[in-house]
Protein backbone atom coordinates (compact mmCIF):
# COMPACT_ATOMS: atom_id res chain seq x y z
CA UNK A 1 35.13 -1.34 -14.82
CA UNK A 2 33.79 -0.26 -11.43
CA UNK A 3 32.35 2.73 -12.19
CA UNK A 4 30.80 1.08 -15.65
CA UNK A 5 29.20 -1.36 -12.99
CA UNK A 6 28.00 0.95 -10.69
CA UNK A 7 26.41 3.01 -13.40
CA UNK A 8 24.55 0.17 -15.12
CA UNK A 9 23.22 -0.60 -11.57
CA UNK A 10 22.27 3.07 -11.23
CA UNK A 11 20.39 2.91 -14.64
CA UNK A 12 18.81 -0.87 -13.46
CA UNK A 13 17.59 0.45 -10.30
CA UNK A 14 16.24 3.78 -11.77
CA UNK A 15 14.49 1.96 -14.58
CA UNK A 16 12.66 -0.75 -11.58
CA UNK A 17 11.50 2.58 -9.53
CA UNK A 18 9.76 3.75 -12.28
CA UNK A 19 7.69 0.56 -13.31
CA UNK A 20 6.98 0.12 -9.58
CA UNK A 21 5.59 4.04 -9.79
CA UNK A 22 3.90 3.59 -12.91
CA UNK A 23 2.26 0.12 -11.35
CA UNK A 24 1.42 1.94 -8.74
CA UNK A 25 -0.15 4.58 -10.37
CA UNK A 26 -1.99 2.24 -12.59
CA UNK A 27 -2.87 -0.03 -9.40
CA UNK A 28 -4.66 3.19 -7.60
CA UNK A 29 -6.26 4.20 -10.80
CA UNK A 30 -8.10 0.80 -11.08
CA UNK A 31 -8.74 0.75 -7.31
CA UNK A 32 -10.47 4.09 -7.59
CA UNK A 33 -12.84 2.95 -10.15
CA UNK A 34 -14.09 4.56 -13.73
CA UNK A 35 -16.71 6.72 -12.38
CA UNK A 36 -18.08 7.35 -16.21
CA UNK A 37 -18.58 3.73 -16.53
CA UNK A 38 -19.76 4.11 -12.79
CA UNK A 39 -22.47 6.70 -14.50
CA UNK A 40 -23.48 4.05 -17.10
CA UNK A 41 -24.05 1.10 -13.82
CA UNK A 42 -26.00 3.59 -11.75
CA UNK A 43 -28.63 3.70 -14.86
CA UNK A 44 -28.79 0.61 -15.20
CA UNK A 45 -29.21 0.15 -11.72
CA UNK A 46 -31.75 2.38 -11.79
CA UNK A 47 -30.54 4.32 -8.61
CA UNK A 48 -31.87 7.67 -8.90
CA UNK A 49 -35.70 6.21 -9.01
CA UNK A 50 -35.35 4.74 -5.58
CA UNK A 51 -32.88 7.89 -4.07
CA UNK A 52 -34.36 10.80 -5.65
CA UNK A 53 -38.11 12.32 -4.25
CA UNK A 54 -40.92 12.10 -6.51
CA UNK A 55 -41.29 16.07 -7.57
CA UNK A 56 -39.85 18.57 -9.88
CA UNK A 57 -37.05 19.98 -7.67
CA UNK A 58 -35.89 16.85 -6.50
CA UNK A 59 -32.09 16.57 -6.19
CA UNK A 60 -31.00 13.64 -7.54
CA UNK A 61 -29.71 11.14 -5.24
CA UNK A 62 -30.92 12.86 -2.31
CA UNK A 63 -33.01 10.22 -1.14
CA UNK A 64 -36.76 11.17 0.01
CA UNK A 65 -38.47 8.20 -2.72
CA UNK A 66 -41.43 6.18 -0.39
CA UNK A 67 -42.01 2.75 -0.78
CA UNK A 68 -45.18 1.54 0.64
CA UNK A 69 -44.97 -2.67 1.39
CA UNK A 70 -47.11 -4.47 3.56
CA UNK A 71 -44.64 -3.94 6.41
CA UNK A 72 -44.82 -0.37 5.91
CA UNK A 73 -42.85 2.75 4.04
CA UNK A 74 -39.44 2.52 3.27
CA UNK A 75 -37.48 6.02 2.43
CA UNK A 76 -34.73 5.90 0.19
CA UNK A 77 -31.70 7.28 1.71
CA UNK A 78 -29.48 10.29 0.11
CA UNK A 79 -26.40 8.80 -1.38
CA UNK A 80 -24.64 11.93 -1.60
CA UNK A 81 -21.19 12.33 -0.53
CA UNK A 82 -22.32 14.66 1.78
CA UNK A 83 -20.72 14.24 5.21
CA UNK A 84 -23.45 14.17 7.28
CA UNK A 85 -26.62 13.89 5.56
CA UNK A 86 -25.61 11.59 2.93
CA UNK A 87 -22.39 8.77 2.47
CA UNK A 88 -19.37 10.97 2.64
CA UNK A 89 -18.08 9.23 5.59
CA UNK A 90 -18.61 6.02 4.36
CA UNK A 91 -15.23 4.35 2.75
CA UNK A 92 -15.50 2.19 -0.47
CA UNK A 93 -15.23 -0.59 1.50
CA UNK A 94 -18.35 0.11 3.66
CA UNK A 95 -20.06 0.92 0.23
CA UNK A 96 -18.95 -2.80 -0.48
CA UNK A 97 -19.98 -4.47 2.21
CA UNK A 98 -23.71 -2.43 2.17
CA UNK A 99 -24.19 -3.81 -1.50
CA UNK A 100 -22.73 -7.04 -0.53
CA UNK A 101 -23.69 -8.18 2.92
CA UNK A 102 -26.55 -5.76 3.54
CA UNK A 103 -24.84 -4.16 6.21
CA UNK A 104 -24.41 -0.49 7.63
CA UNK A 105 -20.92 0.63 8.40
CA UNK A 106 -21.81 0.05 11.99
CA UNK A 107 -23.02 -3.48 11.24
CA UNK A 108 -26.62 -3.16 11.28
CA UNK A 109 -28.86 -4.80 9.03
CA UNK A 110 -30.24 -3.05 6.02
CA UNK A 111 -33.64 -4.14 5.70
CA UNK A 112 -33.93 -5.73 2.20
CA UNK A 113 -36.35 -3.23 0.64
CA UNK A 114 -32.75 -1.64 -0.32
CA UNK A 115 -32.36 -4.54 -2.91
CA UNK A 116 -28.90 -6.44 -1.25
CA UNK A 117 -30.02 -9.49 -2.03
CA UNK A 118 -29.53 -8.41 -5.82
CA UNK A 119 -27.04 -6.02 -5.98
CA UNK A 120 -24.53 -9.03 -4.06
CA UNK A 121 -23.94 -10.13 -7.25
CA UNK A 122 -22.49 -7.22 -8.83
CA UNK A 123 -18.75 -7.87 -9.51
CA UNK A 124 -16.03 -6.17 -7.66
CA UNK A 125 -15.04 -4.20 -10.36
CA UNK A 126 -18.66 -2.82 -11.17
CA UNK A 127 -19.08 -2.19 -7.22
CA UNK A 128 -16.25 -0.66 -7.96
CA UNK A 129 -17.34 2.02 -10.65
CA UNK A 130 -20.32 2.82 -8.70
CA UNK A 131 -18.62 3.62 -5.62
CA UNK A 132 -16.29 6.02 -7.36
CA UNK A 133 -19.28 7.88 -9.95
CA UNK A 134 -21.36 8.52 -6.11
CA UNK A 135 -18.19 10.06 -4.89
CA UNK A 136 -18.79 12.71 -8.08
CA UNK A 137 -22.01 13.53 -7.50
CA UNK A 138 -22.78 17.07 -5.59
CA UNK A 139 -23.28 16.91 -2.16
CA UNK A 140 -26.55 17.57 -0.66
CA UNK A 141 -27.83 18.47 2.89
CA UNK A 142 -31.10 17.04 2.66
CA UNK A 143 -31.94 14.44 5.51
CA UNK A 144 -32.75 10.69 4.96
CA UNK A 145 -36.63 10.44 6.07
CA UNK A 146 -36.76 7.40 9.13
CA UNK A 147 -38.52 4.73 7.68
CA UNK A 148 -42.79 4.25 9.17
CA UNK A 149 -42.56 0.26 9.71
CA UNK A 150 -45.35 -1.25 11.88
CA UNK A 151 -44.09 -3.54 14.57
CA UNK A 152 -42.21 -5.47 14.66
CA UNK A 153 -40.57 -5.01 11.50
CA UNK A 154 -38.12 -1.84 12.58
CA UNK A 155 -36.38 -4.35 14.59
CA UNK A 156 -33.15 -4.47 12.66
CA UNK A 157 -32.21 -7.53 14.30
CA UNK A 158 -34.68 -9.67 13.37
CA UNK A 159 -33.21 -8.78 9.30
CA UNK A 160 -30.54 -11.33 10.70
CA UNK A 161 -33.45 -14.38 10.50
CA UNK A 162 -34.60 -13.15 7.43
CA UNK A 163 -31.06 -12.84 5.34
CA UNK A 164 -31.01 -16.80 7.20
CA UNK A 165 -34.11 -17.91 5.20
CA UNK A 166 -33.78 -16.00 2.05
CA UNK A 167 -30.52 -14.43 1.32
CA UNK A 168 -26.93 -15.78 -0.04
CA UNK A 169 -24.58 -13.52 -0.93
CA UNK A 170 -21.68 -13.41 -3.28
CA UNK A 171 -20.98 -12.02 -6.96
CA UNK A 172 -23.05 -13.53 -10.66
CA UNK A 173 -20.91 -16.15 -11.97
CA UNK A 174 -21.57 -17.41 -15.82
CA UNK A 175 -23.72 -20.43 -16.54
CA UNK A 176 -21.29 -22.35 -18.92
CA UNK A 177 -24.64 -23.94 -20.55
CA UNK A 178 -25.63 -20.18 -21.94
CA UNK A 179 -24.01 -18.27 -24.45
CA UNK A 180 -22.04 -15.41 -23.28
CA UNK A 181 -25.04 -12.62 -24.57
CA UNK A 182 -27.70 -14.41 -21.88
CA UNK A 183 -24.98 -14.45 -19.77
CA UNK A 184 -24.47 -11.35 -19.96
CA UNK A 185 -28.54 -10.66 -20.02
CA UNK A 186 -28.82 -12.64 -16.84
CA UNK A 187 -26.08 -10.35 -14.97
CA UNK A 188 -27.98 -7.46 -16.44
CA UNK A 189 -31.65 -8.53 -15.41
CA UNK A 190 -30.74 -10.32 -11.62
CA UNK A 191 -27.86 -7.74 -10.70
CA UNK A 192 -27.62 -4.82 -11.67
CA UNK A 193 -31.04 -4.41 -12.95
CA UNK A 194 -32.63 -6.33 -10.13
CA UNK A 195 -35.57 -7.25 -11.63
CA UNK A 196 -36.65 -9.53 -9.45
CA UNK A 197 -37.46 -7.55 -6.86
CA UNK A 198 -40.63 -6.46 -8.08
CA UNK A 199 -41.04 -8.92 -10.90
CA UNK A 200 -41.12 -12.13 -8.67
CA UNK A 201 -43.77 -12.69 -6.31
CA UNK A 202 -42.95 -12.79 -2.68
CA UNK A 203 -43.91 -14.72 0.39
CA UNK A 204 -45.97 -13.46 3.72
CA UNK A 205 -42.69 -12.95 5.24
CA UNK A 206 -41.36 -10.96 2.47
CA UNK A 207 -39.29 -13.73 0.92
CA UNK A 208 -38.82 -14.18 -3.08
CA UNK A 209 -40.54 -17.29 -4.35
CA UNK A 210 -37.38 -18.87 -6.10
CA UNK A 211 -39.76 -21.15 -8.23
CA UNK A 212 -41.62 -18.45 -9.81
CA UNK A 213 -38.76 -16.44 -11.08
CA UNK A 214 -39.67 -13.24 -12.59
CA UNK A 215 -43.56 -14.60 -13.05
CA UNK A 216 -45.26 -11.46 -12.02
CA UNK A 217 -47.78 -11.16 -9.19
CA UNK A 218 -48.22 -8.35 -6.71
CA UNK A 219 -45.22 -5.54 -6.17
CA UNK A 220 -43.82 -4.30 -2.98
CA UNK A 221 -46.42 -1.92 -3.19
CA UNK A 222 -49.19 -4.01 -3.85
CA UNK A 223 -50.21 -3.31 -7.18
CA UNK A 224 -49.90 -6.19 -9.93
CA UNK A 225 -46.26 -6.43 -12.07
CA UNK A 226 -46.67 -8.19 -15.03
CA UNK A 227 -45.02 -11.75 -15.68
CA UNK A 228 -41.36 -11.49 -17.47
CA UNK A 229 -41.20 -14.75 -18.99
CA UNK A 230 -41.93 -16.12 -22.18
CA UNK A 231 -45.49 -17.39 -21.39
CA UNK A 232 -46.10 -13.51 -21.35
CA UNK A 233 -43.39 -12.09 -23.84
CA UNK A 234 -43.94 -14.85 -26.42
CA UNK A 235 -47.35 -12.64 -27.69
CA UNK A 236 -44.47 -9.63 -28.71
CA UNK A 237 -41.88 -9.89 -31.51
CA UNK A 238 -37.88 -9.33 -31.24
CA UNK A 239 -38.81 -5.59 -32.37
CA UNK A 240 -42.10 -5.10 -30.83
CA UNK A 241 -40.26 -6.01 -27.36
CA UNK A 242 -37.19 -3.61 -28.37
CA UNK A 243 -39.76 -0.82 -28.69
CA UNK A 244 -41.46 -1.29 -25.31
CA UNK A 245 -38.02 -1.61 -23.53
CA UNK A 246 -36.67 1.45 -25.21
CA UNK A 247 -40.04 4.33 -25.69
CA UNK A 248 -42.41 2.70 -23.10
CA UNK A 249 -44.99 1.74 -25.89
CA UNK A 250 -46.32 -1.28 -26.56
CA UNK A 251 -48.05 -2.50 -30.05
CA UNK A 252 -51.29 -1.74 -29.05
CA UNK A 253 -50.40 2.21 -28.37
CA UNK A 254 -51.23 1.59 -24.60
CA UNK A 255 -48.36 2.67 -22.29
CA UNK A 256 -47.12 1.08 -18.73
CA UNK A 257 -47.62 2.47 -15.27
CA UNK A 258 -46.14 4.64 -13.53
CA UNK A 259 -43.41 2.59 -11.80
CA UNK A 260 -42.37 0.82 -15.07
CA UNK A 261 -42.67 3.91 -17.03
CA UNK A 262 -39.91 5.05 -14.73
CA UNK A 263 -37.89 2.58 -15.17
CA UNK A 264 -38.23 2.47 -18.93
CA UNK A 265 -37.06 6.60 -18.76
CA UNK A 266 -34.58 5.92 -16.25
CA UNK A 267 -33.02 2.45 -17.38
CA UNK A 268 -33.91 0.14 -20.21
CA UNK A 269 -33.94 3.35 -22.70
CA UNK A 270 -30.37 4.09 -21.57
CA UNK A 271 -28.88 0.56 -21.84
CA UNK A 272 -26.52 0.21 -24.94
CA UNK A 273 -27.43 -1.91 -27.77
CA UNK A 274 -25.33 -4.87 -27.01
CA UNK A 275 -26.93 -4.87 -23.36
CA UNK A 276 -30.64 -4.37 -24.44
CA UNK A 277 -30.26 -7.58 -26.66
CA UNK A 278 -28.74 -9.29 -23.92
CA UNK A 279 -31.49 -8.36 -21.86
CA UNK A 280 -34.04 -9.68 -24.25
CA UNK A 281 -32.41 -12.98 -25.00
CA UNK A 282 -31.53 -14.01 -21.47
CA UNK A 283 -35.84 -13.09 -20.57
CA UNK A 284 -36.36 -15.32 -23.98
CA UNK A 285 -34.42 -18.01 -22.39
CA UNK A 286 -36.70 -18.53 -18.97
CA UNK A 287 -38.81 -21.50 -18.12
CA UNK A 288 -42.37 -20.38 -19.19
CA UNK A 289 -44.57 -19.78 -16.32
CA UNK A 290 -48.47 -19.36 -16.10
CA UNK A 291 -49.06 -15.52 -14.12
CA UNK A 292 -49.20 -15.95 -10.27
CA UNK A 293 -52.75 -16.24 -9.34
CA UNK A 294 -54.34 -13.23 -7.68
């Protein structure tokens, strides 16, 4: 009867240290992150325009991209898990906290041409995904370029009055009100996608102006971005708009500029079908607004 005992508890015991291993495993395995889905994010994210140099032998995700702004030219930074020239000291965690908070592992301020005050509401799990698709990518020993800023503006510290003013972070969460495609749309487009940084017109101190939501105006660089919401889109059909977002042409024959025409390569063509009509229904669903004056 002992021994009977004894060997059931031997079987009990065995049979609870291999769930807890299996759990385990499973536990690390979601932890890590899908780095194919991570693949999928990163285009819609659009990474590699902003971290990869404008010429034929770039290496992706090297960093080297300018971006002139009134303040002055921001360099995107290699991403690499290189250990010195690119992230392959950083842990996920200070990947988290950079796309979250807008801060370095050290705890410097980014300065918010690296799009933070978007990319905070990417859920954990996509954060996630991306973190563990960089950690595939080859390393490279190209050198992030020092950002030319006039002065004051390479003052990291004054980033801190700045985030203050213009700058909440935390993940999407669903509008109940919306169906679960512009839901999904609005993730896409103010996330992930972060449209508005270019598509909403901005402040003298750099700041978006919340009231004129994806309404076009001038872009970081300047030049004019055209206005996302329907008082613009309402002139293109369902299909017409499909087209544009997916081969970069619009009914007319005439073709975007440069920057956009990136973006269409790099981004909207790649988004699956289900995304792409979430895209399009959530930009459907905006307040109208008349195009920023110049």
């Amino acid at each position: 009867m002992i021994c009977g005992t004894a060997a059931a508890l031997r079987r009990v015991l065995q049979a609870g240290a291999l769930a807890l291993l299996l759990g385990t495993l499973i536990g690390n395995a979601h932890a890590q992150g899908d780095a194919k889905r991570g693949q999928y994010l990163a285009k819609v994210g659009g990474c590699v325009g902003c971290h990869t140099q404008e010429k034929d032998d770039a290496v992706p995700y090297a960093g080297g991209r300018a971006l002139k702004t009134p303040f002055g030219t921001f360099y995107g930074p290699n991403i690499t898990p290189h250990l010195q020239a690119g992230i392959g000291r950083w842990t996920e965690a200070d990947f988290i906290r950079a796309m979250r908070h807008g801060e370095r592992p050290d705890g410097a301020n980014y300065f918010p041409a690296f799009p933070y005050p978007s990319f905070t509401r990417i859920a954990d799990s996509d954060l996630r995904d991306l973190w563990a698709f960089l950690r595939t990518l080859p390393p490279s020993s190209q050198a992030s370029q020092a950002h030319d800023l006039r002065f004051p503006f390479g003052w990291r510290f004054l980033v801190s009055i700045w985030k203050w003013l213009f700058f909440t972070p935390g993940p999407f969460t669903s509008d109940t009100q919306r169906t679960p495609e512009i839901n999904r749309g609005a993730y896409v487009v103010q996330a992930l996608g972060h449209c508005s940084e270019c598509h909403t017109p901005r402040n003298f101190l750099g700041g978006p102006k919340r009231d004129r939501f994806l309404a076009g105006g001038k872009g970081p660089d300047g030049k004019r971005v055209p206005n996302l919401t329907p008082a613009k889109l309402k002139k293109l059909s369902d299909a017409e708009l499909k087209d544009f977002l997916v081969s970069g042409t619009t009914p007319d024959g005439d073709v975007p500029a440069e920057a956009m025409g990136e973006v269409i390569r790099n981004t909207t063509s790649q988004l699956t079908p289900a995304d792409l009509a979430a895209v399009m229904a959530f930009l459907r669903a905006l307040p109208p607004l008349a195009d920023e004056p110049r």
